[in-house]
N, C-alpha and C. Protein backbone atom coordinates (compact mmCIF):
# COMPACT_ATOMS: atom_id res chain seq x y z
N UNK A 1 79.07 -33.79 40.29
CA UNK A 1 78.47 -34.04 41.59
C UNK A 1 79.58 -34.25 42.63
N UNK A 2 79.09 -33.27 43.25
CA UNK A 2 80.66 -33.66 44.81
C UNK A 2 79.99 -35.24 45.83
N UNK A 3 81.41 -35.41 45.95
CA UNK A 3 81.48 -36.85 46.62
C UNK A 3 80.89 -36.69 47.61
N UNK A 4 80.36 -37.81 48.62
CA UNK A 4 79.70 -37.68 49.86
C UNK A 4 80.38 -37.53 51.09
N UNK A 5 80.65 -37.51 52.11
CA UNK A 5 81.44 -37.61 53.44
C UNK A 5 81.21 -39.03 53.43
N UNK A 6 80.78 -39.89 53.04
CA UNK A 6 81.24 -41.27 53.43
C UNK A 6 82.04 -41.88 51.91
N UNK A 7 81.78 -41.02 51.22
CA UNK A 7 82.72 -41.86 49.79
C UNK A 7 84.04 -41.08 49.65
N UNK A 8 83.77 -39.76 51.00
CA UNK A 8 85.65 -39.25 50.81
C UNK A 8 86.10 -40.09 52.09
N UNK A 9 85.11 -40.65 52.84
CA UNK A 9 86.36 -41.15 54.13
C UNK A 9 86.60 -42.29 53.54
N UNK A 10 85.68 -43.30 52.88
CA UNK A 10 86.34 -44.79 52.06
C UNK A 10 87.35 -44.30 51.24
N UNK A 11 87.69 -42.98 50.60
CA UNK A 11 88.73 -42.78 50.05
C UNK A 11 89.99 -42.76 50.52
N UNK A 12 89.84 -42.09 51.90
CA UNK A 12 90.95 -42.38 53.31
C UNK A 12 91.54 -43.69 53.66
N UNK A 13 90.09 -44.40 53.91
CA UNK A 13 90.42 -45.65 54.41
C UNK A 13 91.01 -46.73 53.41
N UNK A 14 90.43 -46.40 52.03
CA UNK A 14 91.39 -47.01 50.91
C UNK A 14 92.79 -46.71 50.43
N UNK A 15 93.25 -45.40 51.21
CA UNK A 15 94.28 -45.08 50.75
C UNK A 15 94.64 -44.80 49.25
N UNK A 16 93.35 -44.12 48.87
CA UNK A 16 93.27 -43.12 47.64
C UNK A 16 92.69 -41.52 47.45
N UNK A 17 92.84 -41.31 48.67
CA UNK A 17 92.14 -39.87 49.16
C UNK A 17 92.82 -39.35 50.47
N UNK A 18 93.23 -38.15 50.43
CA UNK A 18 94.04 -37.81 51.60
C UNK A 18 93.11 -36.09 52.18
N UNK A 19 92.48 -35.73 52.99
CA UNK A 19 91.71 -34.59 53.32
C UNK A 19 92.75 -33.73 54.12
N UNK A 20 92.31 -32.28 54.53
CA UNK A 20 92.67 -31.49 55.28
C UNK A 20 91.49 -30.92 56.06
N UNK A 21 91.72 -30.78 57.42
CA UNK A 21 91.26 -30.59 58.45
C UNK A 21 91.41 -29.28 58.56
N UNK A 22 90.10 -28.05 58.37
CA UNK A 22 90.13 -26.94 58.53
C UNK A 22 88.95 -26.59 59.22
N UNK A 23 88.46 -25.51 60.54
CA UNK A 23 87.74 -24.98 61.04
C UNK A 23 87.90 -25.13 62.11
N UNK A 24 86.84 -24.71 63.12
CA UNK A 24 86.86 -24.48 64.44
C UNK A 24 86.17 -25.71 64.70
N UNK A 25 87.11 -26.23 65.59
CA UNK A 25 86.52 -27.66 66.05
C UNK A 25 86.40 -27.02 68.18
N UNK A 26 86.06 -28.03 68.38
CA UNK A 26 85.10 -27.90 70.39
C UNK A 26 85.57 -29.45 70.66
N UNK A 27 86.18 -28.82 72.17
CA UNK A 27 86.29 -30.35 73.07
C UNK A 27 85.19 -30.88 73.36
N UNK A 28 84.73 -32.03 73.22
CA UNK A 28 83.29 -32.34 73.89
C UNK A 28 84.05 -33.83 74.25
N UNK A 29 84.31 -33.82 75.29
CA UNK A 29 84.42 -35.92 76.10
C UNK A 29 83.52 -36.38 76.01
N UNK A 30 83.40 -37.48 75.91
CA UNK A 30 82.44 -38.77 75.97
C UNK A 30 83.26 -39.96 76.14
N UNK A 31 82.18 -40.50 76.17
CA UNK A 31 83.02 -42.61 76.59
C UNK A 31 82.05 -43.02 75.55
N UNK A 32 83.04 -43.71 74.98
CA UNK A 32 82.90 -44.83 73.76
C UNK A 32 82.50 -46.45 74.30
N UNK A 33 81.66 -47.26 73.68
CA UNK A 33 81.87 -48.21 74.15
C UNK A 33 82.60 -49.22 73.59
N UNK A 34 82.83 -50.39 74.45
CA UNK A 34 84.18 -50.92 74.15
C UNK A 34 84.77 -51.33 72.27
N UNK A 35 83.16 -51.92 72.18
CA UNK A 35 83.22 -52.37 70.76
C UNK A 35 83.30 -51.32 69.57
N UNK A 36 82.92 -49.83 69.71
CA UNK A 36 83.44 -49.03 68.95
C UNK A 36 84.27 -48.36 69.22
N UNK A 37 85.24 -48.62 70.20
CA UNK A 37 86.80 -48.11 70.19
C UNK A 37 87.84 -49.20 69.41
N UNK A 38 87.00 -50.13 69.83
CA UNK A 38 87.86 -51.48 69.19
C UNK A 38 88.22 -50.99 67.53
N UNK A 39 86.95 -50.68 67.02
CA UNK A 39 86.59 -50.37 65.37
C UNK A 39 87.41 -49.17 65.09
N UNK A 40 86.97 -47.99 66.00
CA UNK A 40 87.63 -46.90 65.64
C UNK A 40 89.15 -46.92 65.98
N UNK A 41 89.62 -47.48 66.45
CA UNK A 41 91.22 -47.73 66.62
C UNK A 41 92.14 -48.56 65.48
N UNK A 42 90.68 -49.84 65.56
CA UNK A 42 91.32 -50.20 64.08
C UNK A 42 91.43 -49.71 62.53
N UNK A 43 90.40 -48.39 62.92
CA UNK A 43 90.57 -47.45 61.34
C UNK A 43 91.55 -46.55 61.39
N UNK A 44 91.82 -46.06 62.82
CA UNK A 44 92.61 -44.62 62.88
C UNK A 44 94.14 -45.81 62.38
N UNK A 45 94.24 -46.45 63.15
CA UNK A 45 95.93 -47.12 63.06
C UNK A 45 96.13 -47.61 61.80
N UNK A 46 95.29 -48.07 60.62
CA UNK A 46 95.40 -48.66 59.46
C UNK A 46 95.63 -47.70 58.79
N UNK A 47 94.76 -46.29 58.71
CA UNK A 47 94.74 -45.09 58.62
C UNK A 47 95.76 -44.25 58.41
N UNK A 48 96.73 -44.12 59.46
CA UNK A 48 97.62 -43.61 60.21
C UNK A 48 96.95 -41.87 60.27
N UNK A 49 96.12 -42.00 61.00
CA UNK A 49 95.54 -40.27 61.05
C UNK A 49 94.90 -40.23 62.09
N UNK A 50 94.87 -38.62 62.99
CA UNK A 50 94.62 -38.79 64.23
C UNK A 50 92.96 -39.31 64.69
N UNK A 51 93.34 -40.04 65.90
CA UNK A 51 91.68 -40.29 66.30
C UNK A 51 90.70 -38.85 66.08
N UNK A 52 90.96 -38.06 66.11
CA UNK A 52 89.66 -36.79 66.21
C UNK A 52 89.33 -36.33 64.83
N UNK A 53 90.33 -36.89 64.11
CA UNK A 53 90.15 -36.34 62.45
C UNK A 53 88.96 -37.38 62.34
N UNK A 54 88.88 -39.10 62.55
CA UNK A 54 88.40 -40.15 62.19
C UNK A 54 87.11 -40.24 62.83
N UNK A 55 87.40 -39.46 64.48
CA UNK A 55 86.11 -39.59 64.85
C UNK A 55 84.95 -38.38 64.02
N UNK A 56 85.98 -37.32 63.84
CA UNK A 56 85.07 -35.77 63.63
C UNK A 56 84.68 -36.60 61.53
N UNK A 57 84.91 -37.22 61.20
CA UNK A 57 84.69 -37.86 59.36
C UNK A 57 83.22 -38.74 60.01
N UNK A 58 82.92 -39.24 60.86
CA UNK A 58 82.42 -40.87 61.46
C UNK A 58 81.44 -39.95 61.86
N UNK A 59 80.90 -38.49 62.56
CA UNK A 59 80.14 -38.21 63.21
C UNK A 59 79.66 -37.26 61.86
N UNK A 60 80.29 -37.04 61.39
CA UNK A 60 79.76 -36.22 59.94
C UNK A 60 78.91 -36.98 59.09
N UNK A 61 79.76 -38.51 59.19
CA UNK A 61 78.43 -39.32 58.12
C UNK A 61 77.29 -39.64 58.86
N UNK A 62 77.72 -39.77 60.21
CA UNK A 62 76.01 -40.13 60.53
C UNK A 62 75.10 -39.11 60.66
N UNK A 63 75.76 -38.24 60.95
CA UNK A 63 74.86 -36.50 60.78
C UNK A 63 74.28 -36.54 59.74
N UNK A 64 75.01 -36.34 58.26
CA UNK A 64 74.24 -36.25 57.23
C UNK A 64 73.09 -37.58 57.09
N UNK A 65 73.62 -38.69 57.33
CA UNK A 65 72.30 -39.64 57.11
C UNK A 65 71.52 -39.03 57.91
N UNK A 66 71.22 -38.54 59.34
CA UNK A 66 70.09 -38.59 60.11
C UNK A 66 69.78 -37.40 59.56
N UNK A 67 69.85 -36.21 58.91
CA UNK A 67 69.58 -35.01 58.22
C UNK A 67 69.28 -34.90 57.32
N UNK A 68 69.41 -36.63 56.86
CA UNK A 68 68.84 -37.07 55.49
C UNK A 68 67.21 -36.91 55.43
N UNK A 69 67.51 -38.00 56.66
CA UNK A 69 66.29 -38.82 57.13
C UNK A 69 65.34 -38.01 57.24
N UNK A 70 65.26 -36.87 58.39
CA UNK A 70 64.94 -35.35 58.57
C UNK A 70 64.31 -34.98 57.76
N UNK A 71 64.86 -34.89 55.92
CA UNK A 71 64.33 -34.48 55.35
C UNK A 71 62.82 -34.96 54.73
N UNK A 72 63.07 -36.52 55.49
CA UNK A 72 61.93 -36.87 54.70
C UNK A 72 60.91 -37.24 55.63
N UNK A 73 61.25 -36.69 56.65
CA UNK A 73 59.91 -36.89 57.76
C UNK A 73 59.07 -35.35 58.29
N UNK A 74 58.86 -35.41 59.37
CA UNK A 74 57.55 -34.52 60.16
C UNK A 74 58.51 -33.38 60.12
N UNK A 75 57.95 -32.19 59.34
CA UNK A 75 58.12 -30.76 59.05
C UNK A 75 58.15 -30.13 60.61
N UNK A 76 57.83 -30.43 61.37
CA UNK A 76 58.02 -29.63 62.84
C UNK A 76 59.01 -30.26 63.51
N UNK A 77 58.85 -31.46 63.41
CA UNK A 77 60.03 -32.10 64.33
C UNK A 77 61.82 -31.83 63.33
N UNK A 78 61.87 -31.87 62.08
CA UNK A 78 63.04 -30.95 61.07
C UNK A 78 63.22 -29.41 61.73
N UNK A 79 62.60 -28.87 61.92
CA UNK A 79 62.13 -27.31 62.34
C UNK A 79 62.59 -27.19 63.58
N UNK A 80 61.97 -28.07 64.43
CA UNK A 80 62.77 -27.71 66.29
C UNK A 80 63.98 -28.39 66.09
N UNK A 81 64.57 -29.46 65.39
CA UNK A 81 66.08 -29.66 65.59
C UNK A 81 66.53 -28.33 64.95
N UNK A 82 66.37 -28.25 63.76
CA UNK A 82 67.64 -26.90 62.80
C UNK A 82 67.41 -25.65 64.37
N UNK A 83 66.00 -25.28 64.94
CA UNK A 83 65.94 -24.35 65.14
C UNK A 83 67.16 -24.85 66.31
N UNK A 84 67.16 -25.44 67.39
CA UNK A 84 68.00 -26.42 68.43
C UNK A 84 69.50 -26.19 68.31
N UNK A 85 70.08 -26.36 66.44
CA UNK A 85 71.08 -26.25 65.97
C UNK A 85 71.51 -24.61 65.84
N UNK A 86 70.34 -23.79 65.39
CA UNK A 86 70.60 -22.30 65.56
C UNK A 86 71.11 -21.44 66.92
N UNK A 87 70.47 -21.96 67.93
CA UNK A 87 70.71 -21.56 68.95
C UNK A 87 71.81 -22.22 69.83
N UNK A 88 72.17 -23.19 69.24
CA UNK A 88 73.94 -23.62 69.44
C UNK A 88 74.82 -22.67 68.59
N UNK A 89 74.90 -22.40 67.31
CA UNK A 89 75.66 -22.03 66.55
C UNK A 89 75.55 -19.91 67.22
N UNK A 90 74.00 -19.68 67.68
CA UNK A 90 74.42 -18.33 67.96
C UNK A 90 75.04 -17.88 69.16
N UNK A 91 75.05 -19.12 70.05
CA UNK A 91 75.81 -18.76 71.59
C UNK A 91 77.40 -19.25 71.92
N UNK A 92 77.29 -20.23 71.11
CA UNK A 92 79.19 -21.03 70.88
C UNK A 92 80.16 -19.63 70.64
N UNK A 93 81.27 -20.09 71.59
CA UNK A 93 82.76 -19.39 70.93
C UNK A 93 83.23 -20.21 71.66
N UNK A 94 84.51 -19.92 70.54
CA UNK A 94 85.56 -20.92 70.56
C UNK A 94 86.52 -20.62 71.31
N UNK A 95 87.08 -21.36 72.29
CA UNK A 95 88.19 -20.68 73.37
C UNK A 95 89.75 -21.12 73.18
N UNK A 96 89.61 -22.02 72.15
CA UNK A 96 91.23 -22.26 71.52
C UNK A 96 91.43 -23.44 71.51
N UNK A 97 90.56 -24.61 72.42
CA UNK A 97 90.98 -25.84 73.06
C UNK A 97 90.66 -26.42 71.40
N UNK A 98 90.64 -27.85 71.18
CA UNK A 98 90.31 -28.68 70.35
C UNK A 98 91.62 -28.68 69.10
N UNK A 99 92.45 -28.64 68.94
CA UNK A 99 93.13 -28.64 67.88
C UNK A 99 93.30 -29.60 67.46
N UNK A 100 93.01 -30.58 65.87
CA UNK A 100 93.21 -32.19 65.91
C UNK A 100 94.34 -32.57 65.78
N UNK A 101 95.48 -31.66 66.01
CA UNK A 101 96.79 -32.27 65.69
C UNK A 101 98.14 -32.74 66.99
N UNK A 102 96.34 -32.45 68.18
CA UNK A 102 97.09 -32.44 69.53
C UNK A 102 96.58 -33.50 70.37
N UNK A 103 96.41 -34.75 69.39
CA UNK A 103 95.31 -35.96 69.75
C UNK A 103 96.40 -36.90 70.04
């Protein structure tokens, strides 16, 4: 059974698991609020790995939980998100920006 995205980032954060960062990642800004920059600063620096690797691990686990969740609720409302997600994935290209090693 493959590990979960939250039992490979406790592997990070334990400093018994080390990942590589491969694919096409997208700039998207946002503002954090204060109390989860506080958190996420204190994982990236304990860490020593860039903020976008930590944030892009952190937005993956909550994805899969809420896609969890998804699975176990209203068949139409599962259906207009994936479909929501299709029509992101068929209009996106990537223009070069986002690289996580330039954080």
């Amino acid at each position: 059974m493959e590990p979960t995205n939250l039992q490979v980032f406790m592997g990070e954060v334990n400093k018994t698991a080390k990942t590589e960062t491969i694919g096409v990642y997208h700039q998207v800004p946002f503002r954090m609020s204060t109390w989860n920059f506080e958190r996420l600063e204190g994982l990236r620096n304990y860490m020593s790995e860039p903020r976008n690797k930590v944030l892009n691990s952190l937005i993956e686990i909550a994805l899969d939980q809420v896609f969890s969740e998804l699975e176990k609720g209203d068949e139409n409302i599962k259906n207009a998100i994936l479909s929501e997600c299709a029509k992101v994935n068929a209009i996106q290209k990537h223009d070069g920006s986002g690289d996580l090693d330039n954080d």
